[in-house]
Protein backbone atom coordinates (compact mmCIF):
# COMPACT_ATOMS: atom_id res chain seq x y z
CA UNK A 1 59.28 -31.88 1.32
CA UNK A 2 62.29 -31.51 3.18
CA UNK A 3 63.47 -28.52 0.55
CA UNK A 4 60.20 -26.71 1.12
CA UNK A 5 59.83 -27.20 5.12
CA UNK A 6 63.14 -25.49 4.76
CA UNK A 7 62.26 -22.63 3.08
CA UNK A 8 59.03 -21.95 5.16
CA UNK A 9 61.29 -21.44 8.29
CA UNK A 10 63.72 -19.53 6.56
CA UNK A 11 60.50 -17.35 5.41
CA UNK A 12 59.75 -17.37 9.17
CA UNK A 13 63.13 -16.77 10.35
CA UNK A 14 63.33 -13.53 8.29
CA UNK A 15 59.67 -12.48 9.00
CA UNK A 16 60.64 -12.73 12.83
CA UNK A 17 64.07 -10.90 12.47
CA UNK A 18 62.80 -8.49 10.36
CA UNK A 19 59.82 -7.86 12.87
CA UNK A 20 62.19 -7.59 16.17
CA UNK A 21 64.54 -5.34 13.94
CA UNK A 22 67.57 -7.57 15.30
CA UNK A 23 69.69 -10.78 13.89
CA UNK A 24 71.52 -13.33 16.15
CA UNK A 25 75.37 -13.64 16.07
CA UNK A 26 76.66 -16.48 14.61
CA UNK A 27 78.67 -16.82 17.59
CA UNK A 28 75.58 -16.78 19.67
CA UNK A 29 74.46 -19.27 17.31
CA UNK A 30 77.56 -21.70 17.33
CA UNK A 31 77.09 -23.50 20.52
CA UNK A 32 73.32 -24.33 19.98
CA UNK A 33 72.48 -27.52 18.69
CA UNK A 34 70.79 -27.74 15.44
CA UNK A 35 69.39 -30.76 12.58
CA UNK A 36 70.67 -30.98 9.25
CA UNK A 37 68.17 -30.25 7.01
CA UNK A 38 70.35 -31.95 3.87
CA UNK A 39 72.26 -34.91 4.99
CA UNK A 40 69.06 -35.22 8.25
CA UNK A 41 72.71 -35.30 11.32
CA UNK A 42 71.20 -34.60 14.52
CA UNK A 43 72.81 -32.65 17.26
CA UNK A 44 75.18 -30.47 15.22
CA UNK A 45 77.24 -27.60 16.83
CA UNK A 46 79.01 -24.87 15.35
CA UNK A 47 78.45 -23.08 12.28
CA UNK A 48 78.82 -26.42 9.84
CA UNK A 49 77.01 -29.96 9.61
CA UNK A 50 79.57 -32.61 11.25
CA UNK A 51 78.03 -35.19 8.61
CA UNK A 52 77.83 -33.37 4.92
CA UNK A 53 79.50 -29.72 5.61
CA UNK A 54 76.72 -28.18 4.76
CA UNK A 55 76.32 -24.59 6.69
CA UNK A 56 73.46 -24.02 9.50
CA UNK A 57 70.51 -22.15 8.65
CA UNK A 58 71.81 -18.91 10.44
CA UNK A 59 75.17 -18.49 7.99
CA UNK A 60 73.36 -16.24 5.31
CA UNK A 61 70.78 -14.85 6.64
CA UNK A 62 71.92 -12.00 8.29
CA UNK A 63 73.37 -10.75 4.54
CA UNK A 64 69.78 -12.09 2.96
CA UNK A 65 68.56 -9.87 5.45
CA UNK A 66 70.78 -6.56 4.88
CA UNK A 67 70.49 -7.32 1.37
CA UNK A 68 66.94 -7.08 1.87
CA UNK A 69 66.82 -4.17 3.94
CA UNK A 70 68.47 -2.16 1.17
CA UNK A 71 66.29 -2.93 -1.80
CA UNK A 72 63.44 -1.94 0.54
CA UNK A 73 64.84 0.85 1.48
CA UNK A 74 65.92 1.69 -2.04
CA UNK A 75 62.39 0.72 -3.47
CA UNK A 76 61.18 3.12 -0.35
CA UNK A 77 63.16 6.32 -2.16
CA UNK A 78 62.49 5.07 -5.19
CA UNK A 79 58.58 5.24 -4.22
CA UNK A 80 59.06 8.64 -2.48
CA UNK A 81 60.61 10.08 -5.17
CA UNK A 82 57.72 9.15 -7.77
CA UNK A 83 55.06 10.39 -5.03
CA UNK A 84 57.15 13.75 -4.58
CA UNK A 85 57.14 13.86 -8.50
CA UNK A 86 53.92 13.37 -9.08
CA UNK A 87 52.89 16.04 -6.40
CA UNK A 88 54.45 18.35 -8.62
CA UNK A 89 52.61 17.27 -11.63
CA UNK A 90 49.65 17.43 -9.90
CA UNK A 91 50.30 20.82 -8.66
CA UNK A 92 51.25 22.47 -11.86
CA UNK A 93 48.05 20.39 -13.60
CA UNK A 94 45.83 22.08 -10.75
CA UNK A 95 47.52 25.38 -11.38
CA UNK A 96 47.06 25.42 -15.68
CA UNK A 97 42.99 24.26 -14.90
CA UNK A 98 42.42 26.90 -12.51
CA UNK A 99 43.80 29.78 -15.08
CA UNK A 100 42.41 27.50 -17.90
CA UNK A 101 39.22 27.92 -16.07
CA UNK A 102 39.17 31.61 -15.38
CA UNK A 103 39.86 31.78 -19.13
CA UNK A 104 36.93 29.99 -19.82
CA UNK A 105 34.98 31.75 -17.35
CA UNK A 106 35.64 34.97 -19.44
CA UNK A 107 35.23 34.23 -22.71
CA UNK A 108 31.71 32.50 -21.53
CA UNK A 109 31.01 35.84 -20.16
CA UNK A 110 31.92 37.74 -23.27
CA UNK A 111 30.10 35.91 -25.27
CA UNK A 112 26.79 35.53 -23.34
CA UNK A 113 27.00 39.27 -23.64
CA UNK A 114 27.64 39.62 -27.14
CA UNK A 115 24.78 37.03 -27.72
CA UNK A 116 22.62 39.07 -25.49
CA UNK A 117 23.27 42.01 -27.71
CA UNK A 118 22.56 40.24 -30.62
CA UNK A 119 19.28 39.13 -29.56
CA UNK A 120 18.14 42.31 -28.86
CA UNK A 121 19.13 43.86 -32.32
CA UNK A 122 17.32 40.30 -34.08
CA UNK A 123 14.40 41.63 -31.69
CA UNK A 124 14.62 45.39 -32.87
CA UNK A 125 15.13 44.09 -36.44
CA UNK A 126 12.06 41.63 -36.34
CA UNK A 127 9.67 45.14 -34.77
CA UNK A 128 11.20 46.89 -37.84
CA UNK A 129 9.75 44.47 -40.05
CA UNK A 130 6.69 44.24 -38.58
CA UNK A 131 6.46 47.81 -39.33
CA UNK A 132 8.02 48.10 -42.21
CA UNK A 133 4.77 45.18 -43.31
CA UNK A 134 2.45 47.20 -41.65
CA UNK A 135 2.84 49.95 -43.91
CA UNK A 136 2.93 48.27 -47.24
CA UNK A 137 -0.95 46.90 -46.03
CA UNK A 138 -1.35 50.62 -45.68
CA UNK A 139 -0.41 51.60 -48.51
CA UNK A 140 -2.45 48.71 -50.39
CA UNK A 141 -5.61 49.80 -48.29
CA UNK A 142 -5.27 53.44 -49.77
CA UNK A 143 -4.92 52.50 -53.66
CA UNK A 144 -7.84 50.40 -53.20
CA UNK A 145 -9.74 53.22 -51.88
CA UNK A 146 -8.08 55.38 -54.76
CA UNK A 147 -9.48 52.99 -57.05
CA UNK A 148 -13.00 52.97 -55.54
CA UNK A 149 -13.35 56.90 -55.99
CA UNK A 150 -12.29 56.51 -59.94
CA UNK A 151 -16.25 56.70 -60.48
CA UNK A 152 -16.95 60.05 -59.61
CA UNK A 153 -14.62 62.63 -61.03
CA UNK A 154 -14.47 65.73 -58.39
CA UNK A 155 -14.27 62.80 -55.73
CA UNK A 156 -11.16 61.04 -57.74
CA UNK A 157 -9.50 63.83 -57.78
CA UNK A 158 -10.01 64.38 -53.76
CA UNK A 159 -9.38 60.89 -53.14
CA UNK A 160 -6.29 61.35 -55.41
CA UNK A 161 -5.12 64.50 -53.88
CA UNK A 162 -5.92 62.74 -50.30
CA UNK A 163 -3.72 59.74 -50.87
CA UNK A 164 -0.71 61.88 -52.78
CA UNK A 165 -0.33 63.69 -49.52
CA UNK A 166 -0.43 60.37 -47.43
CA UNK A 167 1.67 58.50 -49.98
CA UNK A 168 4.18 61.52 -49.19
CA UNK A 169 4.17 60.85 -45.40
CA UNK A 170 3.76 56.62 -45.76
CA UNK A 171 7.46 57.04 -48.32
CA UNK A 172 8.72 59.19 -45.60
CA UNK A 173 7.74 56.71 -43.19
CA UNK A 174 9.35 54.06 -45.68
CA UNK A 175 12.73 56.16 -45.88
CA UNK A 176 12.87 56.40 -41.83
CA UNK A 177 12.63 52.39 -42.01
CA UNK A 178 15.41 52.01 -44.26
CA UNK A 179 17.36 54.18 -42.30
CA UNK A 180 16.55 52.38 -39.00
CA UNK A 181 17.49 49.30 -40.94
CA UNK A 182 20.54 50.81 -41.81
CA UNK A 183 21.23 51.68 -38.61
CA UNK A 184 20.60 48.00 -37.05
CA UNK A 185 22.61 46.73 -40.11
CA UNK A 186 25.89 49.16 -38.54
CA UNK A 187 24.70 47.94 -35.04
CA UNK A 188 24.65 44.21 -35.55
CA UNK A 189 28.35 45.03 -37.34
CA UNK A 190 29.57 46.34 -34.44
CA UNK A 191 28.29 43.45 -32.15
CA UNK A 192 30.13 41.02 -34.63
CA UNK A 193 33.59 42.58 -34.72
CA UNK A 194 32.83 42.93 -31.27
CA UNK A 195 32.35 39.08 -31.05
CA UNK A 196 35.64 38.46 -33.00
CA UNK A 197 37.14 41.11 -30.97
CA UNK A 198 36.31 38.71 -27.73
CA UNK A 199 38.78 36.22 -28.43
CA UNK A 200 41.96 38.69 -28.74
CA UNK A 201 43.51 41.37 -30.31
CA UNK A 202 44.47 40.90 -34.01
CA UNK A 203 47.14 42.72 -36.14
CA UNK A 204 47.67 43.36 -39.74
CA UNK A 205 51.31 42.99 -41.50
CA UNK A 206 53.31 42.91 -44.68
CA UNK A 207 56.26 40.84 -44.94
CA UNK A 208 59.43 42.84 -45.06
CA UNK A 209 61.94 39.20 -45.71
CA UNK A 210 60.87 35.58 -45.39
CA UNK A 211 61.34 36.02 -41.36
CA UNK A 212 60.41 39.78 -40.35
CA UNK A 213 57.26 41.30 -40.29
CA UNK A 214 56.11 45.47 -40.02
CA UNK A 215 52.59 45.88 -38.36
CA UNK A 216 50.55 47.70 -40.45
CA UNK A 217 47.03 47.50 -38.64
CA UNK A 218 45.33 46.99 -35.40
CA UNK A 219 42.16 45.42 -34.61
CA UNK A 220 40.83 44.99 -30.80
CA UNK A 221 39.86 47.00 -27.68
CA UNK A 222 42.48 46.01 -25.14
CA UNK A 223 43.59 49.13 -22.78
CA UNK A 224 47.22 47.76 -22.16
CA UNK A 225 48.79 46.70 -25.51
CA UNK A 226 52.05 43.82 -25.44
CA UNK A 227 52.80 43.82 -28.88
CA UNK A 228 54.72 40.38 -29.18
CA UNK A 229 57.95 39.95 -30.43
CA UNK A 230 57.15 36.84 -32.36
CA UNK A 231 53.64 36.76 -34.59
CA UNK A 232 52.80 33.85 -36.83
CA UNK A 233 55.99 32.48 -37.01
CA UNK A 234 57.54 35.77 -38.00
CA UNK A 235 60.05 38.28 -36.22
CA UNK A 236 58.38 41.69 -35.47
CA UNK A 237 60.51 44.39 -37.33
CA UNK A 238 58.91 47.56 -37.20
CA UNK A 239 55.66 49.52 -36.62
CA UNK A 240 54.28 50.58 -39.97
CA UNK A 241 52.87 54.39 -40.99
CA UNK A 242 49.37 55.10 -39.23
CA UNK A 243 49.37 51.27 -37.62
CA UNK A 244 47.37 52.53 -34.41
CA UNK A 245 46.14 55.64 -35.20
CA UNK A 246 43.26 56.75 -33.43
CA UNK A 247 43.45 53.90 -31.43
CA UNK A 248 41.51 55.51 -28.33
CA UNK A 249 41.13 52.35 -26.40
CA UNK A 250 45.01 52.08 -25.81
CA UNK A 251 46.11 53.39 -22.20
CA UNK A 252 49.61 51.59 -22.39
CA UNK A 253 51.99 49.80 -25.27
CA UNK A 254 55.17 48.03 -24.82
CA UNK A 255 56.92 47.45 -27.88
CA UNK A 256 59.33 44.71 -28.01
CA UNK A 257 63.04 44.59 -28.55
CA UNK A 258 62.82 43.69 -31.80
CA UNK A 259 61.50 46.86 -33.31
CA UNK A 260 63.88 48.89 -34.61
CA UNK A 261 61.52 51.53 -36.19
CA UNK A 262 58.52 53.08 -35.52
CA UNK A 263 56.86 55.36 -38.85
CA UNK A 264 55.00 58.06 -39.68
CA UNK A 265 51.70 58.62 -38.09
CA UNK A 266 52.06 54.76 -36.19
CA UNK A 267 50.19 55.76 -33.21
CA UNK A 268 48.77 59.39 -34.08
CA UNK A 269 45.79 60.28 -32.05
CA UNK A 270 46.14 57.83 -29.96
CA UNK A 271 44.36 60.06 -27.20
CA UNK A 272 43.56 57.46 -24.44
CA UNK A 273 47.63 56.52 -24.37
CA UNK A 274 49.53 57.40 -21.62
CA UNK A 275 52.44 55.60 -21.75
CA UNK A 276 54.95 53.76 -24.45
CA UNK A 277 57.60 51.80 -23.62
CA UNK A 278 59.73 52.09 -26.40
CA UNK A 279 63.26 49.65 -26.16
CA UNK A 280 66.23 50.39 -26.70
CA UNK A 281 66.40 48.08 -30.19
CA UNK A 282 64.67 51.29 -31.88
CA UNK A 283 66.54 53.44 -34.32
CA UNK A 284 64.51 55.47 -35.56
CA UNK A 285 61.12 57.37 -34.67
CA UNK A 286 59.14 59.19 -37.42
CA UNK A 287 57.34 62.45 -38.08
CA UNK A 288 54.24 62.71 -36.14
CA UNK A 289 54.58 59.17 -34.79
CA UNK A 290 52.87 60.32 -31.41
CA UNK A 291 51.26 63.31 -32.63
CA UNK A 292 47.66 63.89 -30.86
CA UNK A 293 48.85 61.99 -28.01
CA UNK A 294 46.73 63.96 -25.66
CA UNK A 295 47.20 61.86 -22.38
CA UNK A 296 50.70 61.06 -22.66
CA UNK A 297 52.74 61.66 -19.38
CA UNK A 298 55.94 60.69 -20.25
CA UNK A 299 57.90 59.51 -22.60
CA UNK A 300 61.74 57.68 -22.33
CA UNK A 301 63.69 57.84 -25.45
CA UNK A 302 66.53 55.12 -25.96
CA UNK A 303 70.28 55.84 -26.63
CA UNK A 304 69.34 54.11 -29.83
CA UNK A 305 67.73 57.31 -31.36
CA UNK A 306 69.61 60.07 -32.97
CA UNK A 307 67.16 62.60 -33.61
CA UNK A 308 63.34 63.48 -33.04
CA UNK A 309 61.83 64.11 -36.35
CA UNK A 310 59.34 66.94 -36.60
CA UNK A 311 55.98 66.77 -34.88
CA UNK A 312 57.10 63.49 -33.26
CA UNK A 313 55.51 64.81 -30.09
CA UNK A 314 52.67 67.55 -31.02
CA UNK A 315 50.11 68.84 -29.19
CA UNK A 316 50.58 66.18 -26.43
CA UNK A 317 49.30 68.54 -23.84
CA UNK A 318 49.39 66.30 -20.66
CA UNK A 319 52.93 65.65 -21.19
CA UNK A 320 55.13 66.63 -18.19
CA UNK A 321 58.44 64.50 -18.59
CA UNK A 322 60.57 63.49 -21.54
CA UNK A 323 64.27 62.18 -21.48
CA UNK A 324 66.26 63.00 -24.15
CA UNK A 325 69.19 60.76 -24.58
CA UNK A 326 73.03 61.57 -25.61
CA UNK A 327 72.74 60.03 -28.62
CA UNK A 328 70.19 62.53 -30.10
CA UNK A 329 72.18 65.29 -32.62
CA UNK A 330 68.40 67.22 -34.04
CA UNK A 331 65.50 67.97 -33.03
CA UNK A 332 62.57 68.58 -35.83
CA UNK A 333 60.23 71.43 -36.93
CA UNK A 334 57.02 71.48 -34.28
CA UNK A 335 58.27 68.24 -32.70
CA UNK A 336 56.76 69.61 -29.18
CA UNK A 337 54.27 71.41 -30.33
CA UNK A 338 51.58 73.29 -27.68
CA UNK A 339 53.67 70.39 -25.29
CA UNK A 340 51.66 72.87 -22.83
CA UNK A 341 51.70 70.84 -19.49
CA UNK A 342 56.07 70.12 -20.50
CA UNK A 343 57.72 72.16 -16.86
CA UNK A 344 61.15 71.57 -18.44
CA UNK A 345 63.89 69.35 -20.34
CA UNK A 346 67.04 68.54 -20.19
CA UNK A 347 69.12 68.83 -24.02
CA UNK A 348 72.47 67.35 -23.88
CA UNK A 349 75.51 68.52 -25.87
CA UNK A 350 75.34 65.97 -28.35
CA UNK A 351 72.14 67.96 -30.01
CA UNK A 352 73.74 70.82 -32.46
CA UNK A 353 70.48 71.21 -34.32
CA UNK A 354 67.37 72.47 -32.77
CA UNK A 355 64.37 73.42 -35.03
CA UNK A 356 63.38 77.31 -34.69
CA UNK A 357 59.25 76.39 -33.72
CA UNK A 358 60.56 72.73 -32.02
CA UNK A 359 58.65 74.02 -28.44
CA UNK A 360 56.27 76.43 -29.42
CA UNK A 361 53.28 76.75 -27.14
CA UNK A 362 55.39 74.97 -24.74
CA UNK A 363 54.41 78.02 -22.30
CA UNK A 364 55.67 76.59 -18.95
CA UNK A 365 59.14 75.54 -20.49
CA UNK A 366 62.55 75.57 -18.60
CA UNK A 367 65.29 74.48 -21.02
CA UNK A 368 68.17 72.88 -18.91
CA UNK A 369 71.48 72.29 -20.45
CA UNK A 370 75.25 72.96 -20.63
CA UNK A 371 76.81 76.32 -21.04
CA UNK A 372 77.45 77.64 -24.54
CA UNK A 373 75.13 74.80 -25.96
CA UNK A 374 72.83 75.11 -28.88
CA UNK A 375 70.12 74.35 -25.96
CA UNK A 376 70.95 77.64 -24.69
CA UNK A 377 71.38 79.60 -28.25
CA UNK A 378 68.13 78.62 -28.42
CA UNK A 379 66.01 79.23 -25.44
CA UNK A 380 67.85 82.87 -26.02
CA UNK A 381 66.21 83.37 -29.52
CA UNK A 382 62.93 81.76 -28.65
CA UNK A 383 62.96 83.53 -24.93
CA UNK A 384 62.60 80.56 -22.97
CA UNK A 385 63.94 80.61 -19.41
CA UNK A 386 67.69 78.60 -19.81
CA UNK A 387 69.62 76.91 -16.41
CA UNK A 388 73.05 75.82 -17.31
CA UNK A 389 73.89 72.13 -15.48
């Protein structure tokens, strides 16, 4: 008993101190007198029991109490910290479900439209049909007429003649059906690429080792093109002959740093494109790799290339600004070809071979360039206004 009255006013004790935020001295505590709670010595003064030794109730407490104070205070931070923590988490969860949402949101969209679509071809499809059925009752109607006339001969042969001439027009009728079915056969193709289409763009490849990759095909709508560096695993090498032609949808491509080639033909007639972004990685750019180009504005080529093969850049008539590195040595046959919108270009030193047709039809063309250069040999022979820089 005496153990736990103790302990419920040492509770109290450090439930009042730590209420008034204050702890007595023990020399204001010395001088009072105080009951052994052990030994049960009355009237004891100073800091010990005159009877057993035993220390008054005030010795420890103020160290209880610090010691106290700093695991709350430490459990306090430690608390804090986890809240400010978890705000974060929160945050960034919020963040990821609101752009997981919008995501959602789209594709739902998308696809109630491409479900739309498809209902109405099922609908077209289903009147075809009907049609189609309608016809073939026709056409049973008439050969049991034909066969009702057989018993009169000058009114078989009418009856004959009659339903030859409609039997023409009800198999012209037939081939117009087929053809309409035909066409809602393409249609209903379209509307399912166009489905697959809905959850991203797709490319084609061949493996060139058991890590790199070269793009051979393109399937998808998008108007701004990332072509990643990484697909499936495998490290994007190069862009393969005729990978994007005629890709009309394309407004923009960025190609990434690991590319080091781009082929023949790999975006030819490309004529929504306007700008390629084409790093520095690249080596090499083949013959008529942007040919057709018809809304390209400008082009950037990196000190990585050393020539511009023929036709590279024909018949891009909106074309107005192209950089031509130091690194380049040759230009190719036709490789600005009817470039007819091109006010000028700079050729550097470094190029010693120019083709003899490389800017025909380039009728606005300033050549700017160094003095003596082959850039000025040739805008002499091909009378194209030269500046020297």
């Amino acid at each position: 008993m005496k153990t736990k009255a103790r302990r419920t006013i040492l509770c109290t004790f450090i439930a009042v101190v730590l209420a008034l935020g204050c702890f007595p001295s023990a020399a204001m505590c010395e001088h009072t007198a105080w009951d052994c709670p052990d030994c049960g010595r009355k009237g004891n003064t100073g800091n010990y029991c005159g009877g057993c030794g035993s220390p008054a109730p005030w010795i420890n407490l103020k160290e209880q109490n610090d010691e106290l104070t700093r695991q709350i205070n430490a459990l306090k931070n430690q608390l804090q910290q986890e809240k400010d923590s978890a705000s974060a988490q929160l945050a960034e969860l919020q963040t990821a479900l609101a752009e997981l949402q919008v995501q959602i949101d789209t594709l739902t969209a998308e696809k109630e439209a491409a479900l739309e679509a498809l209902n109405t071809a099922s609908t077209e499809k289903d009147a075809m049909n009907a049609k189609l059925a309608e016809l073939q009752a026709t056409l049973t109607e008439q050969k049991k007429q034909i066969g009702a006339l057989t018993a009169e001969k000058e009114a078989a042969l009418e009856a004959l003649n009659g339903a030859y001439t409609e039997n023409s027009s009800l198999n012209a009728q037939l081939s117009e059906s087929q053809s309409a079915i035909k066409a809602l056969q393409a249609q209903n193709d379209t509307l399912t690429a166009e489905l697959g289409l809905a959850l991203g763009p797709s490319f084609t490849y061949t493996k060139l080792s058991k890590s790199e990759i070269e793009i051979t095909g393109y399937i998808g709508t998008s108007a701004k093109l990332v072509i990643p560096q990484v697909l499936d695993g495998y490290k994007v090498l190069s862009i393969g002959k005729r990978a994007f032609e005629k890709c009309v949808s394309l407004i923009s491509v960025t190609l990434p740093n690991s590319v080091t080639s781009i082929d023949n033909a790999a975006f030819y007639g490309c004529s929504g494109l306007t700008s390629i972004t084409i790093p520095n990685s690249v080596t090499r750019i083949g013959s008529t790799a942007f040919s057709g180009c018809s809304s390209l504005t400008s082009v950037t080529l990196p000190n990585s290339v050393t020539s511009i093969d023929s036709y590279v850049f024909y018949e891009c008539s909106s074309l107005i600004s192209v950089t031509i590195p130091d690194s380049v040595t040759s230009i190719g046959e036709l490789a600005f070809y009817k470039c007819s919108s091109l006010p000028s270009v700079t050729i550097p030193k470094s190029v010693t071979n120019i083709a003899f047709n490389a800017f025909s039809g380039c009728d606005k063309l300033t050549i700017y360039g160094k003095p003596n250069s082959t850039a000025q040999s040739y805008a002499a022979s091909n009378g194209i206004p030269f500046k020297a820089q």
